[in-house]
N, C-alpha and C. Protein backbone atom coordinates (compact mmCIF):
# COMPACT_ATOMS: atom_id res chain seq x y z
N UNK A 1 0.81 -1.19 0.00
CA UNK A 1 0.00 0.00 0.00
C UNK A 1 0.85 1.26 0.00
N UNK A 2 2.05 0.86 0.39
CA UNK A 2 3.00 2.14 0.92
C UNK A 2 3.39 2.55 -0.46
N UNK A 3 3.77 1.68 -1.46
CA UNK A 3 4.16 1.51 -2.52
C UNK A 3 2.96 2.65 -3.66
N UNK A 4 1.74 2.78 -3.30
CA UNK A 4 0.99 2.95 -4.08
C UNK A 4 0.25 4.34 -3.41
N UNK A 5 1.02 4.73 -2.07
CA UNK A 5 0.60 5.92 -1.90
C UNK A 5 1.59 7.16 -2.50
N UNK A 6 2.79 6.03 -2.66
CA UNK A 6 4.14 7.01 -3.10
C UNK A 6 3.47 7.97 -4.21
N UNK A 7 2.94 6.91 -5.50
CA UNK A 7 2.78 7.04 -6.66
C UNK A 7 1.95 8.15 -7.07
N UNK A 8 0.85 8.43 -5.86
CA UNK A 8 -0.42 8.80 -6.24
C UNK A 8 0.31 10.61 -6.42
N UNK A 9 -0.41 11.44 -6.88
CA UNK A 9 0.04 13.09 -7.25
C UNK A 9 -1.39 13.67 -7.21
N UNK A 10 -0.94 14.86 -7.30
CA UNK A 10 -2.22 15.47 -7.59
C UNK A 10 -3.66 15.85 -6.45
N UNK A 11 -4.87 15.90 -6.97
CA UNK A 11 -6.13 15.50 -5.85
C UNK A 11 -5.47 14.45 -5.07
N UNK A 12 -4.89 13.70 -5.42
CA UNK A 12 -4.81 12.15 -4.52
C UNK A 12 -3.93 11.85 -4.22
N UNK A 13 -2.64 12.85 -3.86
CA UNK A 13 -1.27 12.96 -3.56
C UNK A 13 -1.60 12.04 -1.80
N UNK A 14 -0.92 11.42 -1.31
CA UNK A 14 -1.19 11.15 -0.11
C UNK A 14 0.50 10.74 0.45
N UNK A 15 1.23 11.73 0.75
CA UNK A 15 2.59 11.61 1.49
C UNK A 15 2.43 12.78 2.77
N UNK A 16 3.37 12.19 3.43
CA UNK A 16 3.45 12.58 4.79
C UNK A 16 4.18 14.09 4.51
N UNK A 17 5.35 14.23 3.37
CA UNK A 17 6.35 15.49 3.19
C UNK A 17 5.73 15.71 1.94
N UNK A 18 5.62 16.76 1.79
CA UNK A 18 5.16 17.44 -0.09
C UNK A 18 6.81 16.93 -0.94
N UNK A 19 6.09 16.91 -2.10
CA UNK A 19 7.22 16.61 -3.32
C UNK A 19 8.18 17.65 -2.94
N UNK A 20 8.71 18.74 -2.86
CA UNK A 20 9.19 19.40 -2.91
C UNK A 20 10.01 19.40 -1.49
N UNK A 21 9.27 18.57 -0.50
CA UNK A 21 9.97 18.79 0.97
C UNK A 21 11.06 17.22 1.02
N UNK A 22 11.21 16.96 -0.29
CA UNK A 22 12.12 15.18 -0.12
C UNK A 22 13.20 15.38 0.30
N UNK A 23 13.51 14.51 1.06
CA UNK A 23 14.94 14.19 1.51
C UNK A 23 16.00 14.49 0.30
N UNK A 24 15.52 14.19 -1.10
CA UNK A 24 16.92 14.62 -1.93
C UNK A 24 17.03 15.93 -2.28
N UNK A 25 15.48 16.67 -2.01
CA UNK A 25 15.61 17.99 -2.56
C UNK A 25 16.34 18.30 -1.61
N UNK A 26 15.95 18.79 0.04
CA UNK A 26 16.69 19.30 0.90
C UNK A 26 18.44 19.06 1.14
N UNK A 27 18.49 17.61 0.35
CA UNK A 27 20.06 17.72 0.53
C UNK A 27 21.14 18.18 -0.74
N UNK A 28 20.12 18.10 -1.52
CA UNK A 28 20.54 18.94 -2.25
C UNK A 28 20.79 20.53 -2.76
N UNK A 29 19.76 20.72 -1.95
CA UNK A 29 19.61 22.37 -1.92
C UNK A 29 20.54 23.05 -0.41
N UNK A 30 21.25 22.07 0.28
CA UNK A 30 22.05 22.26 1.26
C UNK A 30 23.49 21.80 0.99
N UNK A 31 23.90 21.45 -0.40
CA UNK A 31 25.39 21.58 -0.30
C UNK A 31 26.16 22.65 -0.09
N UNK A 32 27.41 22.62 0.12
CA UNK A 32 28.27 23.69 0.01
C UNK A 32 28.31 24.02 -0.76
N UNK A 33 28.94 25.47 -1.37
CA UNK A 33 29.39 25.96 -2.57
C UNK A 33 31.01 25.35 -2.23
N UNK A 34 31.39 25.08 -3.17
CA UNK A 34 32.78 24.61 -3.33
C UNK A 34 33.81 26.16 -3.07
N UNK A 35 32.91 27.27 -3.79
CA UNK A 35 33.64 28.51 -4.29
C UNK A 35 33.97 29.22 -2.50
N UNK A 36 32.81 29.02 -1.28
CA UNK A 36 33.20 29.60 -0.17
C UNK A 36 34.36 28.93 0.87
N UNK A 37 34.53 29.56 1.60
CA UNK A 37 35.54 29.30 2.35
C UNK A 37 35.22 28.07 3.38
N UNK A 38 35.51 26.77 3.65
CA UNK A 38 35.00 26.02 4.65
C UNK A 38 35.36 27.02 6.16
N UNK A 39 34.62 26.65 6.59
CA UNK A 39 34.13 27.06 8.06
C UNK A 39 33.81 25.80 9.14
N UNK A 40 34.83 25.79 9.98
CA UNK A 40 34.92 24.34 10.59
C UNK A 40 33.83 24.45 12.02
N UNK A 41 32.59 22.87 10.95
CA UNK A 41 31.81 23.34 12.37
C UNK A 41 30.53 23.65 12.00
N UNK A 42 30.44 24.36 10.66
CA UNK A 42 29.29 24.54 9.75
C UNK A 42 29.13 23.60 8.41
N UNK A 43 29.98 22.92 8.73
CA UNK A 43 30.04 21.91 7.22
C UNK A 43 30.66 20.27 7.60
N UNK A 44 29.76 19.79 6.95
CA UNK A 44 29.82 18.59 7.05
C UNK A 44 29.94 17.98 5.91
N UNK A 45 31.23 17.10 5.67
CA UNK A 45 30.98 16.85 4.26
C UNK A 45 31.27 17.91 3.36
N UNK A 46 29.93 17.54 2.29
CA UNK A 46 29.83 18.89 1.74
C UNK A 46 28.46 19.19 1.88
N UNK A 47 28.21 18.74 3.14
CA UNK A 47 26.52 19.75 3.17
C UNK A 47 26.90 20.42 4.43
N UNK A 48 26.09 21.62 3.37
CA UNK A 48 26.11 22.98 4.96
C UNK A 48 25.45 23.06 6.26
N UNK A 49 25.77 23.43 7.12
CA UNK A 49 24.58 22.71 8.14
C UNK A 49 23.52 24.10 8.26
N UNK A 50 24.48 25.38 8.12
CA UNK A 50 23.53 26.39 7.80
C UNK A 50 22.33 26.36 6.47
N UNK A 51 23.02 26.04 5.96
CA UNK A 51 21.90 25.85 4.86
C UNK A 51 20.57 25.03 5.08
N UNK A 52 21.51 23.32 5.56
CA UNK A 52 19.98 22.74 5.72
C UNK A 52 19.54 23.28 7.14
N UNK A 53 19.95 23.69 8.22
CA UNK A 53 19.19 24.18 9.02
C UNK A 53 17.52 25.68 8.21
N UNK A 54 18.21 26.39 7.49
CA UNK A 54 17.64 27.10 6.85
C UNK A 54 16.62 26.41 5.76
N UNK A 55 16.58 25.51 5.66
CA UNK A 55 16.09 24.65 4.73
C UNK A 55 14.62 23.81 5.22
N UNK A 56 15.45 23.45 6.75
CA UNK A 56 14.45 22.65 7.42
C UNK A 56 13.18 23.54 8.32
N UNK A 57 13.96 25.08 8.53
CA UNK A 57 13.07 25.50 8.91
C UNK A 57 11.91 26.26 8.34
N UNK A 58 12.36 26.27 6.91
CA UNK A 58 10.84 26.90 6.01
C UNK A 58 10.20 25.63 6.15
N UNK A 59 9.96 24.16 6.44
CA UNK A 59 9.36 23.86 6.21
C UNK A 59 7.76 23.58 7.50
N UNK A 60 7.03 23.41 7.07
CA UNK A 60 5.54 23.78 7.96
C UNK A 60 5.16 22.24 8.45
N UNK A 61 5.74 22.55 10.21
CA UNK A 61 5.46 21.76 10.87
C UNK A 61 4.36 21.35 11.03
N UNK A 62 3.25 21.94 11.47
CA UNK A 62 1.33 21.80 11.14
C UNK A 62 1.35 20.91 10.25
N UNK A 63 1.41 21.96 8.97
CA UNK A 63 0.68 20.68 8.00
C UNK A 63 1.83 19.28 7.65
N UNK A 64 2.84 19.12 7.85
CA UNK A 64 3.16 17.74 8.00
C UNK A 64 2.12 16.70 9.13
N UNK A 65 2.42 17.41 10.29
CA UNK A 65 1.42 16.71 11.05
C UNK A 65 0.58 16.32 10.64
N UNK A 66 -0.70 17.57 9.99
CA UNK A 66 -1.97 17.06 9.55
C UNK A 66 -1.68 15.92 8.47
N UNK A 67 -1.02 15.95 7.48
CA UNK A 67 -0.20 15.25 6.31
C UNK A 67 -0.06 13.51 7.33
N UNK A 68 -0.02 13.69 8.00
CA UNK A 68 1.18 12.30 8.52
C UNK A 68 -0.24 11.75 9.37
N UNK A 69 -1.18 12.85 9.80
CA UNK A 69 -2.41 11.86 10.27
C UNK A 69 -3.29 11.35 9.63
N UNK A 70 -3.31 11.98 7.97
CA UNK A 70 -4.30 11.59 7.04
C UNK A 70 -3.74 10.16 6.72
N UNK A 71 -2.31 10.01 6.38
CA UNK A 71 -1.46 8.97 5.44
C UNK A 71 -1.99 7.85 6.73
N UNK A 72 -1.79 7.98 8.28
CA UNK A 72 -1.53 6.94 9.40
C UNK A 72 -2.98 6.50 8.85
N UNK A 73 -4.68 7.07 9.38
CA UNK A 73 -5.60 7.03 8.86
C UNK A 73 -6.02 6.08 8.03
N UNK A 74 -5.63 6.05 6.70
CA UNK A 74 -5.80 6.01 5.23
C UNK A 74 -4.86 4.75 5.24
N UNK A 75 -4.00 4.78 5.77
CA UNK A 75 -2.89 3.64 5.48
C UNK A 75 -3.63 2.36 6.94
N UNK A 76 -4.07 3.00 7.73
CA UNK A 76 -4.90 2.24 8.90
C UNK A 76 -6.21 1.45 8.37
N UNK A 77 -6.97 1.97 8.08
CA UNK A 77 -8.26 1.92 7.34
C UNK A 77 -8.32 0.48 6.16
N UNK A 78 -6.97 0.91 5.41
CA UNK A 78 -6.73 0.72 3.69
C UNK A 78 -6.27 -0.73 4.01
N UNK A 79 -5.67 -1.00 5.65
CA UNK A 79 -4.95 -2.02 5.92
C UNK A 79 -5.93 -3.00 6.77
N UNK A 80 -7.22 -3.01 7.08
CA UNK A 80 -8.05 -3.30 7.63
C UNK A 80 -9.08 -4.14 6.63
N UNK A 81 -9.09 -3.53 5.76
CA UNK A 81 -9.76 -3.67 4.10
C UNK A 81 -9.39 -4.98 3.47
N UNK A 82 -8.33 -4.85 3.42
CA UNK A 82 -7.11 -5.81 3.26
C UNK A 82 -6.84 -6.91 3.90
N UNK A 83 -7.45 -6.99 5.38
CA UNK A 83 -7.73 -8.56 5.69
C UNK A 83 -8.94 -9.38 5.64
N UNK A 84 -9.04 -10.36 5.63
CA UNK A 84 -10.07 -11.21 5.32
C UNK A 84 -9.41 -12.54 4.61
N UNK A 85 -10.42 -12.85 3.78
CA UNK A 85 -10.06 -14.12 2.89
C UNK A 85 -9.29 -14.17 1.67
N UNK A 86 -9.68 -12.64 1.15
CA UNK A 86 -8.63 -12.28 0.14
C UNK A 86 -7.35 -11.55 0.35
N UNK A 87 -6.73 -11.56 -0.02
CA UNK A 87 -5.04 -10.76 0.33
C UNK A 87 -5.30 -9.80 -0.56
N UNK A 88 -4.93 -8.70 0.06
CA UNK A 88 -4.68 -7.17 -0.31
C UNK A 88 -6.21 -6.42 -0.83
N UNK A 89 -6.15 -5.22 -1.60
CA UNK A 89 -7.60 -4.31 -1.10
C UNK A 89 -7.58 -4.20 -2.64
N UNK A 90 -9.07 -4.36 -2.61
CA UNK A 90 -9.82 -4.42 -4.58
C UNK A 90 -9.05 -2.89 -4.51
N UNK A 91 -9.00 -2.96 -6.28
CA UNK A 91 -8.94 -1.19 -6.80
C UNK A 91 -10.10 -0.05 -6.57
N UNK A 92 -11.39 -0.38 -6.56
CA UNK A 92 -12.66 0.01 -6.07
C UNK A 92 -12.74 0.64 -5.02
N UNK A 93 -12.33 -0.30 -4.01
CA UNK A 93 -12.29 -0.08 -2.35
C UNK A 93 -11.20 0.83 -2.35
N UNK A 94 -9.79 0.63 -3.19
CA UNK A 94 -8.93 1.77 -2.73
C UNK A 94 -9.23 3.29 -3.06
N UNK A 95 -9.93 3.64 -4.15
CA UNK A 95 -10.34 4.22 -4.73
C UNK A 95 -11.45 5.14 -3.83
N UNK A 96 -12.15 4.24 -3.43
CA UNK A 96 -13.70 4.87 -2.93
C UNK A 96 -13.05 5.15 -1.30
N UNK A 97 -11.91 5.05 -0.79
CA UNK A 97 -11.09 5.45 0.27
C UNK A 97 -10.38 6.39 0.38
N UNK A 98 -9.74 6.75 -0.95
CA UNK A 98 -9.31 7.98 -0.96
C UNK A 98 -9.84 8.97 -1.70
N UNK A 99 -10.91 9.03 -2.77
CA UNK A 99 -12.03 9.97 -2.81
C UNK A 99 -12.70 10.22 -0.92
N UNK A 100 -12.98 9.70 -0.32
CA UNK A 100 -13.24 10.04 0.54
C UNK A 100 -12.37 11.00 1.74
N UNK A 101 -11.17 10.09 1.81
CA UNK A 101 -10.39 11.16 2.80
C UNK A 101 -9.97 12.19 1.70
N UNK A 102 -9.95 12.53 0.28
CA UNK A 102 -8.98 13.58 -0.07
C UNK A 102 -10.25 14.49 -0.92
N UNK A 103 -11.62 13.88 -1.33
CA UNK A 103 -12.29 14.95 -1.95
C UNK A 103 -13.42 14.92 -1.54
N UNK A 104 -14.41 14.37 -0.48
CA UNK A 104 -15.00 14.66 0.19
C UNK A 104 -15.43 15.23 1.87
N UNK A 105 -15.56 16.44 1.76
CA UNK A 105 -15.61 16.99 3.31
C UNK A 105 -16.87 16.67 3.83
N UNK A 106 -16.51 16.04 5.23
CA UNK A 106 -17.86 15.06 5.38
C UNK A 106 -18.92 16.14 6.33
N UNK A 107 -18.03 17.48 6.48
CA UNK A 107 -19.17 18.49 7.66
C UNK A 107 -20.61 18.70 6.46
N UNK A 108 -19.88 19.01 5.06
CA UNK A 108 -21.01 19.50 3.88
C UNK A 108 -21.69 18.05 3.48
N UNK A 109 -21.09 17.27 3.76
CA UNK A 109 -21.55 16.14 3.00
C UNK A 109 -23.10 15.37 3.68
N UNK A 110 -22.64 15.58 4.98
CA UNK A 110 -23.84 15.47 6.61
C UNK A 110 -25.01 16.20 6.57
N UNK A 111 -24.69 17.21 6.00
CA UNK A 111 -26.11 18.43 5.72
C UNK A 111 -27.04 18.39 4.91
């Protein structure tokens, strides 16, 4: 399932970090410049620690959270589905699971 939440984009993106918050972007956007002076203490390697410190802190603690309770949820739920007599969860059922947690709000939906 983990495999198939990676995949999903879009309306139906379901990851804990946004595309943009990945482990390769951030380490990549935290190397050194080769051209500055090392500074012993701020560099590791060749990643800056100023940088990824600066890096890690634009990113928005909240909505990871909210992000990481939908995926626990959804990945809880999706894994529940999934036992019985058959092994693993119809395409239908996965489907009609995450239209629900990602495009229906259930306060409007109740009314």
């Amino acid at each position: 399932m983990a495999f198939l939440f990676q995949k999903l984009s879009g309306v139906f993106e379901v990851r804990i970090h946004p595309t943009a918050s990945s482990f390769r972007d951030i380490y990549n956007n935290s190397q050194a410049d080769p051209d500055e002076d090392f500074v012993p203490g701020a560099q590791v390697g060749t990643l800056d620690l100023r940088k990824l410190a600066k890096n890690l802190s634009t990113m928005n603690s909240e909505e990871i959270r909210r992000r990481r309770k939908l995926y626990n949820r959804l990945y809880w739920e999706a894994s529940l589905l999934s036992q019985g007599d058959v092994k693993g969860i119809s395409f239908q059922s996965m489907l009609t699971l995450l239209s629900h947690y990602k495009l229906i709000d259930d306060e409007k939906a109740l009314k």
